[in-house]
PDB file of N, CA and C in Angstrom:
ATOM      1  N   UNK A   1     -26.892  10.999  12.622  1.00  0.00           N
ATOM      2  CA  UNK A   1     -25.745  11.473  11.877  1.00  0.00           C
ATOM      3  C   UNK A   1     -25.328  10.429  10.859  1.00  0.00           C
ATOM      4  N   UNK A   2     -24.582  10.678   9.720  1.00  0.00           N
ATOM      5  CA  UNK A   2     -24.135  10.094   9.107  1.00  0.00           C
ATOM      6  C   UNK A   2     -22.888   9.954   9.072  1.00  0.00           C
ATOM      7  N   UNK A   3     -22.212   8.512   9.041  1.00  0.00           N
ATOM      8  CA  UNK A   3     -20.853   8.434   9.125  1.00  0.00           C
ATOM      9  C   UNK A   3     -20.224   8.233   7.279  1.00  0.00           C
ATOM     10  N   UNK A   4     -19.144   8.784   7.126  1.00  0.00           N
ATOM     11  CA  UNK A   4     -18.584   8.524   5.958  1.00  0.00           C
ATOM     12  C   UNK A   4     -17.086   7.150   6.457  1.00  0.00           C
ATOM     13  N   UNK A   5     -17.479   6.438   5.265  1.00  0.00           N
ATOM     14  CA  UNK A   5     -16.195   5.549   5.529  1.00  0.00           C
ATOM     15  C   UNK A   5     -14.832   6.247   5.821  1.00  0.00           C
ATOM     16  N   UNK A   6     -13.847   5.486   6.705  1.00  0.00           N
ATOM     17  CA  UNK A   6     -12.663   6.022   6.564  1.00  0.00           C
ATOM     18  C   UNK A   6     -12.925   7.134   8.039  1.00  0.00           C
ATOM     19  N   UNK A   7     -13.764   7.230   8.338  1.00  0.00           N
ATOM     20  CA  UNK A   7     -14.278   8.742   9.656  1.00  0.00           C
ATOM     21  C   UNK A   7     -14.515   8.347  10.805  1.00  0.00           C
ATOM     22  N   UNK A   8     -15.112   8.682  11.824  1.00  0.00           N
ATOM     23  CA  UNK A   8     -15.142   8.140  13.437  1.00  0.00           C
ATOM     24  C   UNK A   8     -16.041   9.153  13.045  1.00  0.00           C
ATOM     25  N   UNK A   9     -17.236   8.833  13.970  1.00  0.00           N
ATOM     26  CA  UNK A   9     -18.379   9.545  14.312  1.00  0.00           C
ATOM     27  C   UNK A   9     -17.717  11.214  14.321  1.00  0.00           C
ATOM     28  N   UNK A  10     -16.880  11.866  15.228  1.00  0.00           N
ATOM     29  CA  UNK A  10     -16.270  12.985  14.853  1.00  0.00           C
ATOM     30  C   UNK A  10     -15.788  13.501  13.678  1.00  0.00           C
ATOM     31  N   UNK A  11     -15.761  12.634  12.740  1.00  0.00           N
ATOM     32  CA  UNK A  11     -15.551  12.985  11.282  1.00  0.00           C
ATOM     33  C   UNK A  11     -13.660  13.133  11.430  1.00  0.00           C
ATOM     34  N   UNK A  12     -12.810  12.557  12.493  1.00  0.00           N
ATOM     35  CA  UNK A  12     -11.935  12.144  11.968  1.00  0.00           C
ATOM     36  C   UNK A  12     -11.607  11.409  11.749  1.00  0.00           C
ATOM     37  N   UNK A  13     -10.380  10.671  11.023  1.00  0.00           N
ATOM     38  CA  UNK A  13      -9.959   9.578   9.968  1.00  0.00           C
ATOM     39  C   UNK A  13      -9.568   8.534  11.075  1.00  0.00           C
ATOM     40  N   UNK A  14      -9.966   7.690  10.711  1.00  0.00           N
ATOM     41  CA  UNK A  14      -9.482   6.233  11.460  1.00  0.00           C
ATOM     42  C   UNK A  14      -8.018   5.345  10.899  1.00  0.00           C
ATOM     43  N   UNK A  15      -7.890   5.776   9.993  1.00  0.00           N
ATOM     44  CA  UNK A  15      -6.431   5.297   9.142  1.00  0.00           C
ATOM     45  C   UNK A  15      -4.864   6.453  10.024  1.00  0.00           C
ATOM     46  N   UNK A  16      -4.537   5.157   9.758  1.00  0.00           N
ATOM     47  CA  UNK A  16      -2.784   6.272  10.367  1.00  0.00           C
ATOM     48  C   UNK A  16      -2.239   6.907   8.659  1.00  0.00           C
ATOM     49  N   UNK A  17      -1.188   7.528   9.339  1.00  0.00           N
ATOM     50  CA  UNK A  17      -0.623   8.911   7.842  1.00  0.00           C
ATOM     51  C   UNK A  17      -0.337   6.887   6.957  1.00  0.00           C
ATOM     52  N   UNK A  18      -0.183   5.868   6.916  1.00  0.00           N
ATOM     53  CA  UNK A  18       0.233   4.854   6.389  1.00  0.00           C
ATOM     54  C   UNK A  18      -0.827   4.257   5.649  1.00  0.00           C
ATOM     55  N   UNK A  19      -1.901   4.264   6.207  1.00  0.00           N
ATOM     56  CA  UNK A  19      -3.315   3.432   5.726  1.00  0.00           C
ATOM     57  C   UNK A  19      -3.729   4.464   5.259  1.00  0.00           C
ATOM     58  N   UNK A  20      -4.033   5.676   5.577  1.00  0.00           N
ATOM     59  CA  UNK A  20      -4.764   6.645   5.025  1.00  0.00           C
ATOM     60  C   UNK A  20      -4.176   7.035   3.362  1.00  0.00           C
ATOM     61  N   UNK A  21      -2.769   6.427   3.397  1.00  0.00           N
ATOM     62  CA  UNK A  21      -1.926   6.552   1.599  1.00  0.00           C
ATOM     63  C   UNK A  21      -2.369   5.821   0.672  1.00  0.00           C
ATOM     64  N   UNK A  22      -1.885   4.614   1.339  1.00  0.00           N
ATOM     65  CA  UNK A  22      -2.869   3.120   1.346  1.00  0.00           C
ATOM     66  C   UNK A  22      -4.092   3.159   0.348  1.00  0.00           C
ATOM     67  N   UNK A  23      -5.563   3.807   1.208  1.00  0.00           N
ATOM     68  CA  UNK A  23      -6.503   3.489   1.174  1.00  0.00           C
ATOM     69  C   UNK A  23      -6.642   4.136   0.025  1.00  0.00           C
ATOM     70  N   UNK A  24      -6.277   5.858  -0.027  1.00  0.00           N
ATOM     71  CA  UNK A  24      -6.407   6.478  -1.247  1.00  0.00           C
ATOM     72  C   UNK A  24      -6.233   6.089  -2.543  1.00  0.00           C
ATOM     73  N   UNK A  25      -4.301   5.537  -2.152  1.00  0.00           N
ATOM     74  CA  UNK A  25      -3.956   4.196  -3.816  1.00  0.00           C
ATOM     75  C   UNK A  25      -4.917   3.778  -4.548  1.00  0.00           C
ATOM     76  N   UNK A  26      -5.887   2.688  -3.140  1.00  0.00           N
ATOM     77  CA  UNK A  26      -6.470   2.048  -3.795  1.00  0.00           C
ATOM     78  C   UNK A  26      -7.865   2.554  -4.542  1.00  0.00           C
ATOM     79  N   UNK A  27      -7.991   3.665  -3.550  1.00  0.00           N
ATOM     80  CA  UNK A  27      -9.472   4.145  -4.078  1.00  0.00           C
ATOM     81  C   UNK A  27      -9.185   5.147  -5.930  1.00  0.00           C
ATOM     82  N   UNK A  28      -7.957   5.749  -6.105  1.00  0.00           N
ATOM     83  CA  UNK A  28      -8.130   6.159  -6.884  1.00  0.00           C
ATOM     84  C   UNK A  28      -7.102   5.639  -8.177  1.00  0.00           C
ATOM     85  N   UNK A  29      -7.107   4.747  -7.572  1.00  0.00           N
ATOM     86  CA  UNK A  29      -5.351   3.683  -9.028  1.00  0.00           C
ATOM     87  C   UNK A  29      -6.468   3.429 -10.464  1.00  0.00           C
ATOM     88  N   UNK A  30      -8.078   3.886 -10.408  1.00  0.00           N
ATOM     89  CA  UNK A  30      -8.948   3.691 -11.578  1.00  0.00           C
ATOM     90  C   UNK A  30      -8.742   4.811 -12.056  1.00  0.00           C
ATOM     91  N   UNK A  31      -8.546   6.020 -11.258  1.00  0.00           N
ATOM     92  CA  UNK A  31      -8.782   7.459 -12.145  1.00  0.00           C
ATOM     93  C   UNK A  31      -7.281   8.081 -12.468  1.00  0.00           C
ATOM     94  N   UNK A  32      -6.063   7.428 -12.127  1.00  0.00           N
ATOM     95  CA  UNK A  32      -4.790   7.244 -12.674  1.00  0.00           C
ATOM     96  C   UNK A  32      -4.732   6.346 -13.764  1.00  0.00           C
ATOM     97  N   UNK A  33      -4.506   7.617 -14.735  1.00  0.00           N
ATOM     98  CA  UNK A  33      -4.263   6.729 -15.847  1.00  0.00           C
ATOM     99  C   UNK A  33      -2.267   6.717 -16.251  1.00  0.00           C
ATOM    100  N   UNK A  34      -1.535   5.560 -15.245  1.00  0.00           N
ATOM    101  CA  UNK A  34      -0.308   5.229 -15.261  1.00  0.00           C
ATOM    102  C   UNK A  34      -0.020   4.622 -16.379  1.00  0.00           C
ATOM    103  N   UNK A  35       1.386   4.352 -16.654  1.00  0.00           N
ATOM    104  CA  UNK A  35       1.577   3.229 -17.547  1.00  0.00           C
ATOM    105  C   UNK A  35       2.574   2.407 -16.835  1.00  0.00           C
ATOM    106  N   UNK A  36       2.186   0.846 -16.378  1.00  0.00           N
ATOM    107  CA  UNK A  36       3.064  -0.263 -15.696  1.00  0.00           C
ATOM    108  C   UNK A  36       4.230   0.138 -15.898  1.00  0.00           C
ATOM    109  N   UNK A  37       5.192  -0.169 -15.043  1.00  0.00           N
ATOM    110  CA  UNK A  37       6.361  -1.454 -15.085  1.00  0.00           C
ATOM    111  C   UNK A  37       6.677  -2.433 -14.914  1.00  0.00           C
ATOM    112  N   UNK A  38       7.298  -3.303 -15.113  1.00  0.00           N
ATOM    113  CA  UNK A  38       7.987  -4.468 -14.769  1.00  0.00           C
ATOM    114  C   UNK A  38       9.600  -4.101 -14.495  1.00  0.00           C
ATOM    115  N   UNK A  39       9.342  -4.574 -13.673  1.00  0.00           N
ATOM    116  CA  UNK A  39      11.021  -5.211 -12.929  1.00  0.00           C
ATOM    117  C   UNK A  39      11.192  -5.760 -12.067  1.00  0.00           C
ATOM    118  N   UNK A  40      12.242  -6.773 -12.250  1.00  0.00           N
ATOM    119  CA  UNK A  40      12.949  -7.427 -10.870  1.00  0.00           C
ATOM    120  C   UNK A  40      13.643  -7.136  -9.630  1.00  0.00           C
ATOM    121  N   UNK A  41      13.496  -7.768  -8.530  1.00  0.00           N
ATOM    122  CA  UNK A  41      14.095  -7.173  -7.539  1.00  0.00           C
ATOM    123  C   UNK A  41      14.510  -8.050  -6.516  1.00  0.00           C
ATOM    124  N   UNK A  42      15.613  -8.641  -6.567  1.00  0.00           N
ATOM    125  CA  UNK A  42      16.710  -9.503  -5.694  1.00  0.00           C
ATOM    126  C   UNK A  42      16.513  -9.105  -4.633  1.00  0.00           C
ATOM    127  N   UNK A  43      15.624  -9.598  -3.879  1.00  0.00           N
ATOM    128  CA  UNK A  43      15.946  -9.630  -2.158  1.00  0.00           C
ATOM    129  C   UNK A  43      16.924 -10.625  -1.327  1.00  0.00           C
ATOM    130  N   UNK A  44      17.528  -9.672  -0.554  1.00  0.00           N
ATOM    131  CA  UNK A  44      18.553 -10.717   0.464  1.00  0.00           C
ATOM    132  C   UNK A  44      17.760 -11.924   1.065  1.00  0.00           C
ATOM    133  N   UNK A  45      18.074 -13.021   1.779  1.00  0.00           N
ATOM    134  CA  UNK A  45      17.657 -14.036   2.507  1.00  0.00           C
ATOM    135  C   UNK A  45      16.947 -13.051   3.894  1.00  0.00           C
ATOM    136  N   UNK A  46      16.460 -13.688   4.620  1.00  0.00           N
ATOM    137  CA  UNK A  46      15.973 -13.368   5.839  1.00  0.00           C
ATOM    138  C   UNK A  46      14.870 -12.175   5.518  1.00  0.00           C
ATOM    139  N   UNK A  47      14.777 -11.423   7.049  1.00  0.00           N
ATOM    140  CA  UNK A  47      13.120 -10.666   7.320  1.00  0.00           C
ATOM    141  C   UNK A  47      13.259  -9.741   6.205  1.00  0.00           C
ATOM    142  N   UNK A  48      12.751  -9.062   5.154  1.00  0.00           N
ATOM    143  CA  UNK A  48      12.645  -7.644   5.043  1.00  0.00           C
ATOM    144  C   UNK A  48      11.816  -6.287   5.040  1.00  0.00           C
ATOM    145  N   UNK A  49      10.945  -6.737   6.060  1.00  0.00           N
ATOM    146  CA  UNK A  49      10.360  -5.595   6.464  1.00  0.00           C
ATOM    147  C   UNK A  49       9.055  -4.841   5.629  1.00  0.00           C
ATOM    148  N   UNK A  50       8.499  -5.689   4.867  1.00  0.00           N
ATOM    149  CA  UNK A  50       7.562  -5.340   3.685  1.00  0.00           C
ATOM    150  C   UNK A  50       6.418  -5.901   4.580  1.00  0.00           C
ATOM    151  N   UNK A  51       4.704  -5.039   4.486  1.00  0.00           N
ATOM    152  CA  UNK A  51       3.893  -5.537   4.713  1.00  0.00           C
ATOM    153  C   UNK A  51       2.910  -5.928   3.559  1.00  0.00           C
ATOM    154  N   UNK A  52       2.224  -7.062   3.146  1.00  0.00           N
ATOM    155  CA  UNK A  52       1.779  -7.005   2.133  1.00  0.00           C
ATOM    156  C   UNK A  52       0.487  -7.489   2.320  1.00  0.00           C
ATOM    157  N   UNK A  53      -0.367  -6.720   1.697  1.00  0.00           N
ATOM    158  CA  UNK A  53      -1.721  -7.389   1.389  1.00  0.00           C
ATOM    159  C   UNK A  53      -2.615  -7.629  -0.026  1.00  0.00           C
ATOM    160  N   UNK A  54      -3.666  -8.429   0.348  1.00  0.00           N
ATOM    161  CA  UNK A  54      -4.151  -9.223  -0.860  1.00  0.00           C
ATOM    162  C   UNK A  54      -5.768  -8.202  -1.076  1.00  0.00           C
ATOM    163  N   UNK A  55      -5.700  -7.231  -1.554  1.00  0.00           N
ATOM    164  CA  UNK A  55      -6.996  -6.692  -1.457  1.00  0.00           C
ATOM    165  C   UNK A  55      -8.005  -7.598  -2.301  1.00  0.00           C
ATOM    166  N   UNK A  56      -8.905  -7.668  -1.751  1.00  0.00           N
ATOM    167  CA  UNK A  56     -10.247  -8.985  -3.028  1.00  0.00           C
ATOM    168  C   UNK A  56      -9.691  -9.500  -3.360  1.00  0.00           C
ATOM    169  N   UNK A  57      -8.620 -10.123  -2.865  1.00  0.00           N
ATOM    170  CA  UNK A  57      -8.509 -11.421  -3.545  1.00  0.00           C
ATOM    171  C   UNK A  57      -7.823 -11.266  -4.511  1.00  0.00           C
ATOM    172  N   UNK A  58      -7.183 -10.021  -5.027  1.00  0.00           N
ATOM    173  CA  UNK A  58      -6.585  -9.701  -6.012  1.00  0.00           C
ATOM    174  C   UNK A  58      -5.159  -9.980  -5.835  1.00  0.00           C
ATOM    175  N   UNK A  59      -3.938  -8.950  -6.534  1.00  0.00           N
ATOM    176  CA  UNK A  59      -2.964  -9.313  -6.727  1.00  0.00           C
ATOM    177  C   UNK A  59      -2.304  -8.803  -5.288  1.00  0.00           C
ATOM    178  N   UNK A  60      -1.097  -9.585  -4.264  1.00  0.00           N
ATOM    179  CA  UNK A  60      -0.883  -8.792  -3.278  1.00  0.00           C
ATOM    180  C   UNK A  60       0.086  -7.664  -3.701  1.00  0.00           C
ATOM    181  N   UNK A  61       0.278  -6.768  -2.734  1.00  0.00           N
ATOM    182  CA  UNK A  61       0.292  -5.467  -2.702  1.00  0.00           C
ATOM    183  C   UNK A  61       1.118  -4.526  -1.863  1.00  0.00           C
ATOM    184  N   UNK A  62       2.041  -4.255  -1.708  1.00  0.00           N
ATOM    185  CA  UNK A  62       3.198  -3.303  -1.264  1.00  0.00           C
ATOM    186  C   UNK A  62       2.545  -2.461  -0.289  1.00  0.00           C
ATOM    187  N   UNK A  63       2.106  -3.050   1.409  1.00  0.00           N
ATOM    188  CA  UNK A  63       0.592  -2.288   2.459  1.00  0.00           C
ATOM    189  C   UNK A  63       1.950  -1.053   2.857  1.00  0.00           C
ATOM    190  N   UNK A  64       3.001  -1.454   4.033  1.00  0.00           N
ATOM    191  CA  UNK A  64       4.076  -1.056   4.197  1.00  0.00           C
ATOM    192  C   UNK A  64       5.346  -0.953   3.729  1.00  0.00           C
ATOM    193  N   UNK A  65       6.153  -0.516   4.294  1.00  0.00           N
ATOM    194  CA  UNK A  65       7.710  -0.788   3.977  1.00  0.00           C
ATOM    195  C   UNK A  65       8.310  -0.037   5.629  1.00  0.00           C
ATOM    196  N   UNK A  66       9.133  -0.903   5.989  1.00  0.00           N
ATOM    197  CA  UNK A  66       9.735  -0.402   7.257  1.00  0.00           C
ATOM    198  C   UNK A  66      10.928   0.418   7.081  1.00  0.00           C
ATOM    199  N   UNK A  67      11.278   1.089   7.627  1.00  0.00           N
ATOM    200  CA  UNK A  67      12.991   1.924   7.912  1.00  0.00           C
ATOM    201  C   UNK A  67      13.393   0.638   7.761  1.00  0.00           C
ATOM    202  N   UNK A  68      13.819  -0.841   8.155  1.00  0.00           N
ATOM    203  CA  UNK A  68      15.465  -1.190   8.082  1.00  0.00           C
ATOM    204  C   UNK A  68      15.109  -2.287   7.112  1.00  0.00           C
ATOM    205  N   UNK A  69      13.924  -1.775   6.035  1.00  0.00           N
ATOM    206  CA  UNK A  69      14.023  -2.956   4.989  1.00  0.00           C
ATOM    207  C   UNK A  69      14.842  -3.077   3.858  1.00  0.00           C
ATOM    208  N   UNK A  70      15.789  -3.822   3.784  1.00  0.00           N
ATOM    209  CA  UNK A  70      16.706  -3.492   2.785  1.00  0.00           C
ATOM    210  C   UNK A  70      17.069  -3.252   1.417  1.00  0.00           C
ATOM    211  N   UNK A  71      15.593  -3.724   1.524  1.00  0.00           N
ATOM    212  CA  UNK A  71      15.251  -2.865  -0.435  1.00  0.00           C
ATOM    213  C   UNK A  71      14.397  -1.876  -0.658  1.00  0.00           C
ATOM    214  N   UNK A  72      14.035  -0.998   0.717  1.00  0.00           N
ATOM    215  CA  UNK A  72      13.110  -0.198   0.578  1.00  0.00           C
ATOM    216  C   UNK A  72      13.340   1.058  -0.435  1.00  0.00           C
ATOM    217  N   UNK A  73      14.721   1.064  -0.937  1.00  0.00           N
ATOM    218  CA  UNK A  73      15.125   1.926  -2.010  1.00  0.00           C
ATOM    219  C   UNK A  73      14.670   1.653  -3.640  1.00  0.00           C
ATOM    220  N   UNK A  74      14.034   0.422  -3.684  1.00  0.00           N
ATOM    221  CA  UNK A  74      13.370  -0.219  -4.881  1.00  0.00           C
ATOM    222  C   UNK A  74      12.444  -0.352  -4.384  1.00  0.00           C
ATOM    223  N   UNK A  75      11.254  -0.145  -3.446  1.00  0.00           N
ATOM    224  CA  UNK A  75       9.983  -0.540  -3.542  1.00  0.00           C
ATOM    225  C   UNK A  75       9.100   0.628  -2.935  1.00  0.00           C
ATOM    226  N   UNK A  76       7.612   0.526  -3.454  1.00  0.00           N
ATOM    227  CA  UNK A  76       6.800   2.144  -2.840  1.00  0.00           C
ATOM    228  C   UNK A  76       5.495   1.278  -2.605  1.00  0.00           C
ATOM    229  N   UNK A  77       4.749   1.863  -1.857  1.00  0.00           N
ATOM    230  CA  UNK A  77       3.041   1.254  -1.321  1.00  0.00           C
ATOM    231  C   UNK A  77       2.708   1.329  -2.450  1.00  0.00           C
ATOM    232  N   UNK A  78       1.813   0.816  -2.927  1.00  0.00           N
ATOM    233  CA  UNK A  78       1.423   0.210  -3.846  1.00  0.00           C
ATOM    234  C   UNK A  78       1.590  -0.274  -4.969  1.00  0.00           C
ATOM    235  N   UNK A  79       3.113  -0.743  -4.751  1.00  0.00           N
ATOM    236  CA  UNK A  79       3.538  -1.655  -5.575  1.00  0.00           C
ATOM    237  C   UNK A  79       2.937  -3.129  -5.918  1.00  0.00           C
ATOM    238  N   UNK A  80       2.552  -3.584  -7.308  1.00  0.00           N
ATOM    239  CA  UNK A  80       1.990  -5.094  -7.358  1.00  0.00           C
ATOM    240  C   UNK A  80       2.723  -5.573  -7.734  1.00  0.00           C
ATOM    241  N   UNK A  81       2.815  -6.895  -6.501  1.00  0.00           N
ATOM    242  CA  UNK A  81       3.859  -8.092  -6.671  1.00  0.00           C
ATOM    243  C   UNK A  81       3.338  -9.426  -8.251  1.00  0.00           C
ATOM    244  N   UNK A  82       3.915  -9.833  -8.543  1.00  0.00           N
ATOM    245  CA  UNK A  82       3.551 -10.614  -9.505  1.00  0.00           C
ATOM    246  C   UNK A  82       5.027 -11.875  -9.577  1.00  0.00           C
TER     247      UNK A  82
END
């Protein structure tokens, strides 16, 4: 059999509803043709609940956002930090 990335031998998805958003972002942010923003965004001191990753080495990257993060009203998965 052949497995497709992203599948379990059963051909279902190995990503949760979170990674599986995730993964898509990244697979298709080439065939979106967006136009950037820039903006700032004042975070309070202490935890806030953002998971972030560095795909290749590239720019990191908006993975999660939790319920009690307190700027989760300014930020979306796949946001690039800079």
């Amino acid at each position: 059999s052949t497995l497709t990335p992203g599948m379990n031998a059963g051909g279902q998805s190995i990503y949760t509803e979170d990674e599986q958003a995730f993964e898509d972002h990244l697979r298709n942010r080439k065939k979106a043709q967006q136009k950037e923003e820039f903006f700032e965004i004042y975070a309070p001191a202490g935890k806030l609940g953002v998971v972030i990753d560095t795909p290749n080495s590239g720019a990191p990257v908006v993975h999660n956002i939790k319920e009690t993060c307190p700027i989760a009203d300014q930020l979306r998965v796949g946001d690039k930090l800079i």
